[in-house]
PDB file of N, CA and C in Angstrom:
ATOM      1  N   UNK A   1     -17.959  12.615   2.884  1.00  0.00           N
ATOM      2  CA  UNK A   1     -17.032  11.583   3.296  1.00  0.00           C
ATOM      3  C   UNK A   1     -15.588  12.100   3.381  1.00  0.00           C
ATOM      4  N   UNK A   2     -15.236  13.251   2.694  1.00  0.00           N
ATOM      5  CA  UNK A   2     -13.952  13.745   2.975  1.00  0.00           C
ATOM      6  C   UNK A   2     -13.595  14.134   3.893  1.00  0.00           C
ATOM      7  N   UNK A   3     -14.364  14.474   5.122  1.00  0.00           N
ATOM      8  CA  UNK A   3     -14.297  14.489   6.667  1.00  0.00           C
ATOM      9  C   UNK A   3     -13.550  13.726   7.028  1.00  0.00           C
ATOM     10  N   UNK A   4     -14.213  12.655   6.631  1.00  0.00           N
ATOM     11  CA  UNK A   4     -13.945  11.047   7.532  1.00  0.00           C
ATOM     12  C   UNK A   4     -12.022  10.890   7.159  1.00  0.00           C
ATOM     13  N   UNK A   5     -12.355  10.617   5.305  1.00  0.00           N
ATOM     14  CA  UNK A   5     -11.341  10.456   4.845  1.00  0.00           C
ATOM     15  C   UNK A   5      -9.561  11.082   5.168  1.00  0.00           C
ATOM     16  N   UNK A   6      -9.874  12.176   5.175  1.00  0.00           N
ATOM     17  CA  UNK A   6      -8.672  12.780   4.916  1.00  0.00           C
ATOM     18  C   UNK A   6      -8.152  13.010   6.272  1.00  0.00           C
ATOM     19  N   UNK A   7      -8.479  13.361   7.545  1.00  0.00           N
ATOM     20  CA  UNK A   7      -7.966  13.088   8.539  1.00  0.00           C
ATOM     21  C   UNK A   7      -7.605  11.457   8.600  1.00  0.00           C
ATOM     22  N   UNK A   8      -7.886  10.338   8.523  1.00  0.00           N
ATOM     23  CA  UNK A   8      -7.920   9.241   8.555  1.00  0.00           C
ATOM     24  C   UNK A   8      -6.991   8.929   7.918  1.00  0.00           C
ATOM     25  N   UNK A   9      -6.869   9.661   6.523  1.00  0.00           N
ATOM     26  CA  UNK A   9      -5.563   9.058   5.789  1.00  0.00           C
ATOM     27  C   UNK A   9      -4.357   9.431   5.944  1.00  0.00           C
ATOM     28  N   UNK A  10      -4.302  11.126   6.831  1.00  0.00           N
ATOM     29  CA  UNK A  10      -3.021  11.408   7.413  1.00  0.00           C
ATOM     30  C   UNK A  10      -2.999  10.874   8.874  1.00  0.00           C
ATOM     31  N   UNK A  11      -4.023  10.402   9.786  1.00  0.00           N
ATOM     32  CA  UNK A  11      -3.184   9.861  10.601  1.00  0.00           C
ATOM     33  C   UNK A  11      -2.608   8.316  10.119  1.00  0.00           C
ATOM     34  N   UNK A  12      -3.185   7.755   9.201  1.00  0.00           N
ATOM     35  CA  UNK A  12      -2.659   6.215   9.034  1.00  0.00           C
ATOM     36  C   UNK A  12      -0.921   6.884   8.422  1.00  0.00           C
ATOM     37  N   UNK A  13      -0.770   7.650   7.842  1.00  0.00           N
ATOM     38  CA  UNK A  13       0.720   8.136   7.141  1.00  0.00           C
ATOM     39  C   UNK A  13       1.158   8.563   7.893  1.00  0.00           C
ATOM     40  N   UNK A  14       0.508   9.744   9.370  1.00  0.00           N
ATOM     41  CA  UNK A  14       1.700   9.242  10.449  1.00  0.00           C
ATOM     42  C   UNK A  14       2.277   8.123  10.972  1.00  0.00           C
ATOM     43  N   UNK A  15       1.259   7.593  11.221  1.00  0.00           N
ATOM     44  CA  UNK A  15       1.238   6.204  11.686  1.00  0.00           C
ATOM     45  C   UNK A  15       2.625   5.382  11.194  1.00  0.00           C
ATOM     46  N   UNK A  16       2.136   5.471   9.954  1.00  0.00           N
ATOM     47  CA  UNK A  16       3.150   4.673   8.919  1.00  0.00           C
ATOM     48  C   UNK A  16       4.294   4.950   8.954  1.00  0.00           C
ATOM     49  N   UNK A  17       4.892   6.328   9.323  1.00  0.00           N
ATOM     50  CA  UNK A  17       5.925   6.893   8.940  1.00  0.00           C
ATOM     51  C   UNK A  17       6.877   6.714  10.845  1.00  0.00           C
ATOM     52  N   UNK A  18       6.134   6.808  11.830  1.00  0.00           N
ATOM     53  CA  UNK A  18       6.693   5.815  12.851  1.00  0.00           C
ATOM     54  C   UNK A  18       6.156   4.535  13.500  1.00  0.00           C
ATOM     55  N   UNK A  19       6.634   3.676  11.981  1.00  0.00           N
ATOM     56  CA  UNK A  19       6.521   2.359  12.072  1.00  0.00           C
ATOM     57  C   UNK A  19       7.690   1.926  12.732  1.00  0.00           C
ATOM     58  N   UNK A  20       8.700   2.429  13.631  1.00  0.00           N
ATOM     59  CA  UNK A  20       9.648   1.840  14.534  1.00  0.00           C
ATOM     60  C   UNK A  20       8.842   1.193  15.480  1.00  0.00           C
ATOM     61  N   UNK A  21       7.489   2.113  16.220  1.00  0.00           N
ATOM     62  CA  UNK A  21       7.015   2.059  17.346  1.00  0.00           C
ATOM     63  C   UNK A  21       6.546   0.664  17.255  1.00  0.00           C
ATOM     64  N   UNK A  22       6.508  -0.350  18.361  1.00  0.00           N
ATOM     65  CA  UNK A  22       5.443  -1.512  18.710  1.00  0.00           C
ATOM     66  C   UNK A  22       4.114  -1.881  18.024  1.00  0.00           C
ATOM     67  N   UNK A  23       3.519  -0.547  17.991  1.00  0.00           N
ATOM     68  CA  UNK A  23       1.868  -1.257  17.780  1.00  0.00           C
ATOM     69  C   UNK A  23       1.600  -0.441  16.318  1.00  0.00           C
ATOM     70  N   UNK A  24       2.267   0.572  15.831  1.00  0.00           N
ATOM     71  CA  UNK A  24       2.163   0.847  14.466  1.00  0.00           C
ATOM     72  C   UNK A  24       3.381   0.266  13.214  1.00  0.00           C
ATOM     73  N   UNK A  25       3.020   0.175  11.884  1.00  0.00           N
ATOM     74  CA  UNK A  25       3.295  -0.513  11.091  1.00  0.00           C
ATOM     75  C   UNK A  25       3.004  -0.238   9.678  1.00  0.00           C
ATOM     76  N   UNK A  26       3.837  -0.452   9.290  1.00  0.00           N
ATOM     77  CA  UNK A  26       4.512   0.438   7.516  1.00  0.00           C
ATOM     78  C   UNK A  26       3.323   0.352   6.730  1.00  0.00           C
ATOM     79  N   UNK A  27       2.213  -0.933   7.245  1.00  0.00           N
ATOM     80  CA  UNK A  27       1.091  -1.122   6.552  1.00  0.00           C
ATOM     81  C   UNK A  27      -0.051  -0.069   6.258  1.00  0.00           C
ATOM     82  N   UNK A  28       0.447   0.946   7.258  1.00  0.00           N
ATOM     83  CA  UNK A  28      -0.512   1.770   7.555  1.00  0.00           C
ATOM     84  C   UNK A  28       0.163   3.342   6.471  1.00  0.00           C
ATOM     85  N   UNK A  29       1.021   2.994   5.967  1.00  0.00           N
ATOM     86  CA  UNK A  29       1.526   4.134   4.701  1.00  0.00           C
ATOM     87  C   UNK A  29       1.081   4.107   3.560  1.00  0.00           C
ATOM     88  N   UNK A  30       0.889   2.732   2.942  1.00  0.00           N
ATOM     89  CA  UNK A  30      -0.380   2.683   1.582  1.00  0.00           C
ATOM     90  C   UNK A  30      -1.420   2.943   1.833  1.00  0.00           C
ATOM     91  N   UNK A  31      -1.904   2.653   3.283  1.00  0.00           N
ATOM     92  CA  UNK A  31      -3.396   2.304   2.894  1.00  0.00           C
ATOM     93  C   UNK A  31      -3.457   4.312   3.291  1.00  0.00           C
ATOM     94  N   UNK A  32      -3.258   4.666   3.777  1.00  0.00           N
ATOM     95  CA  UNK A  32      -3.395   6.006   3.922  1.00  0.00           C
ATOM     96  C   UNK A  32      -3.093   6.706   2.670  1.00  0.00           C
ATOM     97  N   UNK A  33      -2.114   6.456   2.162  1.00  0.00           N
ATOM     98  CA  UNK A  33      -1.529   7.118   0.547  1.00  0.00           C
ATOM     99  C   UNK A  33      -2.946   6.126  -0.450  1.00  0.00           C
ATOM    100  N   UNK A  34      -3.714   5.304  -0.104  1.00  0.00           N
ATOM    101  CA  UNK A  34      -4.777   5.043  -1.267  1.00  0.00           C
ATOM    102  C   UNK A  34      -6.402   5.986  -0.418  1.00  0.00           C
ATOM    103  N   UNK A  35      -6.107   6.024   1.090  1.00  0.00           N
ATOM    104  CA  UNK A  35      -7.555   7.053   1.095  1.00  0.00           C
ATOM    105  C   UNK A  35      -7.494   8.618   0.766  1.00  0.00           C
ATOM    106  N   UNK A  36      -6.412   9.235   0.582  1.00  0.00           N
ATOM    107  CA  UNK A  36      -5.837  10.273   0.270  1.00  0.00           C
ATOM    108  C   UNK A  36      -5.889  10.406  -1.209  1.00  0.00           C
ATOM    109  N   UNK A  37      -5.414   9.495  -1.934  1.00  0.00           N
ATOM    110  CA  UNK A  37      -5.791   9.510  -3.448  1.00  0.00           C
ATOM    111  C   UNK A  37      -7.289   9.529  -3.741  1.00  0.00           C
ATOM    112  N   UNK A  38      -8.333   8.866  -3.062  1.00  0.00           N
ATOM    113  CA  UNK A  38      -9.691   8.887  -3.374  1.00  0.00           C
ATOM    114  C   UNK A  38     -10.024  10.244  -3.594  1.00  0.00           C
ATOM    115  N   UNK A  39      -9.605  11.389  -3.209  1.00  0.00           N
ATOM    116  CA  UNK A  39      -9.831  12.823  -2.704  1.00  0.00           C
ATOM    117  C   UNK A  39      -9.003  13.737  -3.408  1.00  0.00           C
ATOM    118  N   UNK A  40      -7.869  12.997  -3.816  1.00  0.00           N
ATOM    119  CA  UNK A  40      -6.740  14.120  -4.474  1.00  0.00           C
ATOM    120  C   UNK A  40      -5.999  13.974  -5.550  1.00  0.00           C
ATOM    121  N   UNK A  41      -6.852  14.129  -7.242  1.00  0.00           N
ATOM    122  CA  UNK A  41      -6.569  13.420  -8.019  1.00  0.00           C
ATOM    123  C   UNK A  41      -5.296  13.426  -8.676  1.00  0.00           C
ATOM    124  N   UNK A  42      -3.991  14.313  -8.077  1.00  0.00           N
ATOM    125  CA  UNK A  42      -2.782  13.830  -8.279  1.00  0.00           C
ATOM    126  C   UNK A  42      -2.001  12.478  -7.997  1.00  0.00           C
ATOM    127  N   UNK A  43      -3.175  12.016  -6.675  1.00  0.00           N
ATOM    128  CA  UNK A  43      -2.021  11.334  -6.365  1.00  0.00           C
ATOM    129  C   UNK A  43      -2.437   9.982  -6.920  1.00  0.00           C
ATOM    130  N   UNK A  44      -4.092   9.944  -7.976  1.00  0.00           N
ATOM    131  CA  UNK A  44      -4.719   8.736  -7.957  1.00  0.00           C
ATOM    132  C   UNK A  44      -3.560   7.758  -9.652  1.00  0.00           C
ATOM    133  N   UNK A  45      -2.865   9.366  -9.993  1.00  0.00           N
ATOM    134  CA  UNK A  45      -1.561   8.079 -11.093  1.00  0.00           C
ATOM    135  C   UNK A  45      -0.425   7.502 -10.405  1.00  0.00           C
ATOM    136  N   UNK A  46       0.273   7.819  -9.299  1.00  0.00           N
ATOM    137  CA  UNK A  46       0.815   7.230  -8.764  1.00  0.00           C
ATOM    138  C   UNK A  46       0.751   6.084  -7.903  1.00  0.00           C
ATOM    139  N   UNK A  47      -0.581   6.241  -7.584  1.00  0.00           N
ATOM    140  CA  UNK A  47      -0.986   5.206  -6.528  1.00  0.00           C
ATOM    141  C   UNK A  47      -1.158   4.130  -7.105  1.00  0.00           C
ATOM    142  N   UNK A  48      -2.129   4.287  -8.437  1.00  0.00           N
ATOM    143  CA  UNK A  48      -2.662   2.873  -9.215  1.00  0.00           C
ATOM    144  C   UNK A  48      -1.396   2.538 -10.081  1.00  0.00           C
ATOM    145  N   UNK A  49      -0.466   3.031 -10.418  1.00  0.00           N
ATOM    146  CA  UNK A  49       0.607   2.540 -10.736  1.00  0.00           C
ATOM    147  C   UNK A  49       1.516   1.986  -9.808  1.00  0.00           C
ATOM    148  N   UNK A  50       1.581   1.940  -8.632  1.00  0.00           N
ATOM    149  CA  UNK A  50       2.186   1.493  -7.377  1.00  0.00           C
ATOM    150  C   UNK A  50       1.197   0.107  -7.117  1.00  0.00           C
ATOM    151  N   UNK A  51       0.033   0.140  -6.873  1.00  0.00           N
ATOM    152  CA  UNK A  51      -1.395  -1.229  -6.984  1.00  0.00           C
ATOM    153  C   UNK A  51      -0.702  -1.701  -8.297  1.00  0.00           C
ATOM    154  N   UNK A  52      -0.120  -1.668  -9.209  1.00  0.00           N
ATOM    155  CA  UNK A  52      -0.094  -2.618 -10.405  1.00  0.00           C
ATOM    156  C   UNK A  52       1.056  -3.102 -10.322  1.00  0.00           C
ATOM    157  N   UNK A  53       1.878  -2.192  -9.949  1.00  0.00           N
ATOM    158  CA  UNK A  53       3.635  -3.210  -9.601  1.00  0.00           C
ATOM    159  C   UNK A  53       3.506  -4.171  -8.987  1.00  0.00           C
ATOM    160  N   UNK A  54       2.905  -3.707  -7.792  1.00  0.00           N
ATOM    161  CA  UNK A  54       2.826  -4.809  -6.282  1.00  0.00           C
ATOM    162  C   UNK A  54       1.983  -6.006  -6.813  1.00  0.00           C
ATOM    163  N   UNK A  55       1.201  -5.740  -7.871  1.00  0.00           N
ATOM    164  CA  UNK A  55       0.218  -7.050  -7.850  1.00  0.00           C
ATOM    165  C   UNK A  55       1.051  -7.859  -9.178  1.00  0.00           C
ATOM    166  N   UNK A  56       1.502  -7.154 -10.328  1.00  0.00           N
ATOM    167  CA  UNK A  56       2.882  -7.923 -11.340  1.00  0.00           C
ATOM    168  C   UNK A  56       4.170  -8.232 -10.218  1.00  0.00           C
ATOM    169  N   UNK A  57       4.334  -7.819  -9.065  1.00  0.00           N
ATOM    170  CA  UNK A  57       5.497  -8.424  -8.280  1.00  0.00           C
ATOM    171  C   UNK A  57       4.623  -9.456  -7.848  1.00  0.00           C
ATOM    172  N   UNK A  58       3.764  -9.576  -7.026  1.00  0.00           N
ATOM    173  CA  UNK A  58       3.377 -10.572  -6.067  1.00  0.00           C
ATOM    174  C   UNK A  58       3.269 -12.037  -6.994  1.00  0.00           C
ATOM    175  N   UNK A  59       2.622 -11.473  -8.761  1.00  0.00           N
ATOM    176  CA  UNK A  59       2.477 -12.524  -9.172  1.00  0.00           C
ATOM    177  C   UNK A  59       3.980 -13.460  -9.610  1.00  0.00           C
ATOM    178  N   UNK A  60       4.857 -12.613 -10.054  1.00  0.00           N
ATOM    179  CA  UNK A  60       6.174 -12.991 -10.186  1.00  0.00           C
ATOM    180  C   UNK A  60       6.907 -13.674  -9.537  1.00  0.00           C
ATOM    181  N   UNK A  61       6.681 -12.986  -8.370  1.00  0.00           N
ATOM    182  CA  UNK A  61       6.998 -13.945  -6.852  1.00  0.00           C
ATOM    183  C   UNK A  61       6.182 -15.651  -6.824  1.00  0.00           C
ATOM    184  N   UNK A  62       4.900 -15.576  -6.897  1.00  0.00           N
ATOM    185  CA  UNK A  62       4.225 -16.700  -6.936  1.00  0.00           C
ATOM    186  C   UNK A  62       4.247 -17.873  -8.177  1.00  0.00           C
ATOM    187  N   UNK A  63       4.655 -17.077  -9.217  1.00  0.00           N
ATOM    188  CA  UNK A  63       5.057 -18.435 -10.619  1.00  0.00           C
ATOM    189  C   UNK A  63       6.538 -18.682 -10.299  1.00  0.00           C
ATOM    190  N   UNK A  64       7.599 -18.065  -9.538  1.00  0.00           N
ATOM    191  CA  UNK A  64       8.994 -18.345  -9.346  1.00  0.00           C
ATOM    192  C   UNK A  64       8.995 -19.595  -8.458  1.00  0.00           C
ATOM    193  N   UNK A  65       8.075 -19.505  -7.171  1.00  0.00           N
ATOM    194  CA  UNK A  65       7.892 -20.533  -6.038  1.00  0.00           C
ATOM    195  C   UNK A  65       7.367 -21.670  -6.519  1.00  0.00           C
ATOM    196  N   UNK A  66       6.066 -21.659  -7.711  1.00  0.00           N
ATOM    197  CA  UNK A  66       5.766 -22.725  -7.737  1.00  0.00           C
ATOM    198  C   UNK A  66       6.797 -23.595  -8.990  1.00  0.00           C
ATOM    199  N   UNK A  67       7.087 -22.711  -9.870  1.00  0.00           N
ATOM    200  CA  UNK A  67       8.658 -23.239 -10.333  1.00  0.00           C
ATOM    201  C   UNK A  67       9.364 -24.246  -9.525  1.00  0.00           C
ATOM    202  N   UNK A  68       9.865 -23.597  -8.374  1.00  0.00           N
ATOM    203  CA  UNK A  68      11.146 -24.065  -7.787  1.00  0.00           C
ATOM    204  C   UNK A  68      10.080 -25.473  -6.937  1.00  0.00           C
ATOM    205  N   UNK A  69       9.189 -25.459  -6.942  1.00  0.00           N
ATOM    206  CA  UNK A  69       8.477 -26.808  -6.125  1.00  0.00           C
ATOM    207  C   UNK A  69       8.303 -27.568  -6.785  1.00  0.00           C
ATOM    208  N   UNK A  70       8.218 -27.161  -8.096  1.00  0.00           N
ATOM    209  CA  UNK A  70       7.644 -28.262  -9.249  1.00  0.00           C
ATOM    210  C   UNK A  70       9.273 -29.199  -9.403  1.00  0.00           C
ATOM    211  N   UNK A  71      10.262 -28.307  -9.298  1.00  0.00           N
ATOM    212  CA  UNK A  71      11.842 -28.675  -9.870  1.00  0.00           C
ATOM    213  C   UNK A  71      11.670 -29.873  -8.384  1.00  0.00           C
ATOM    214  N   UNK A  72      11.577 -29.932  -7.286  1.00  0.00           N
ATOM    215  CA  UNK A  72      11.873 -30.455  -6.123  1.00  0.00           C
ATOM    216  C   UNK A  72      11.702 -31.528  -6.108  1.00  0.00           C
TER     217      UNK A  72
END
């Protein structure tokens, strides 16, 4: 599967990296930096520490909103 993978995960990080263009998009820089970690176990502490911010932000974000609706 590292065939598949690792070409796949550097073109999604090109991709990602000209996210100016129209039809590509920044979305495509994690998900490439998480198929690249499957394969390269340096990068698998940074990554899952990056997955745990984003998911303690998202939740932070979501008890602040329903805060401010409850106040309304």
């Amino acid at each position: 599967m590292i065939v598949i993978r690792l070409p796949l995960g550097i073109v999604l990080i090109c991709g990602g990296i000209l996210s100016f263009l129209p039809i590509l998009g920044i979305w495509m820089l994690p998900l490439g930096l998480m198929l690249l970690a499957i394969d390269f176990p340096p990068l698998q502490g940074p990554i899952a520490t990056a997955i745990i911010r984003g998911w303690r932000w998202w939740d932070l974000r979501r008890m602040r909103k329903r805060r401010e609706a409850a106040r309304v």
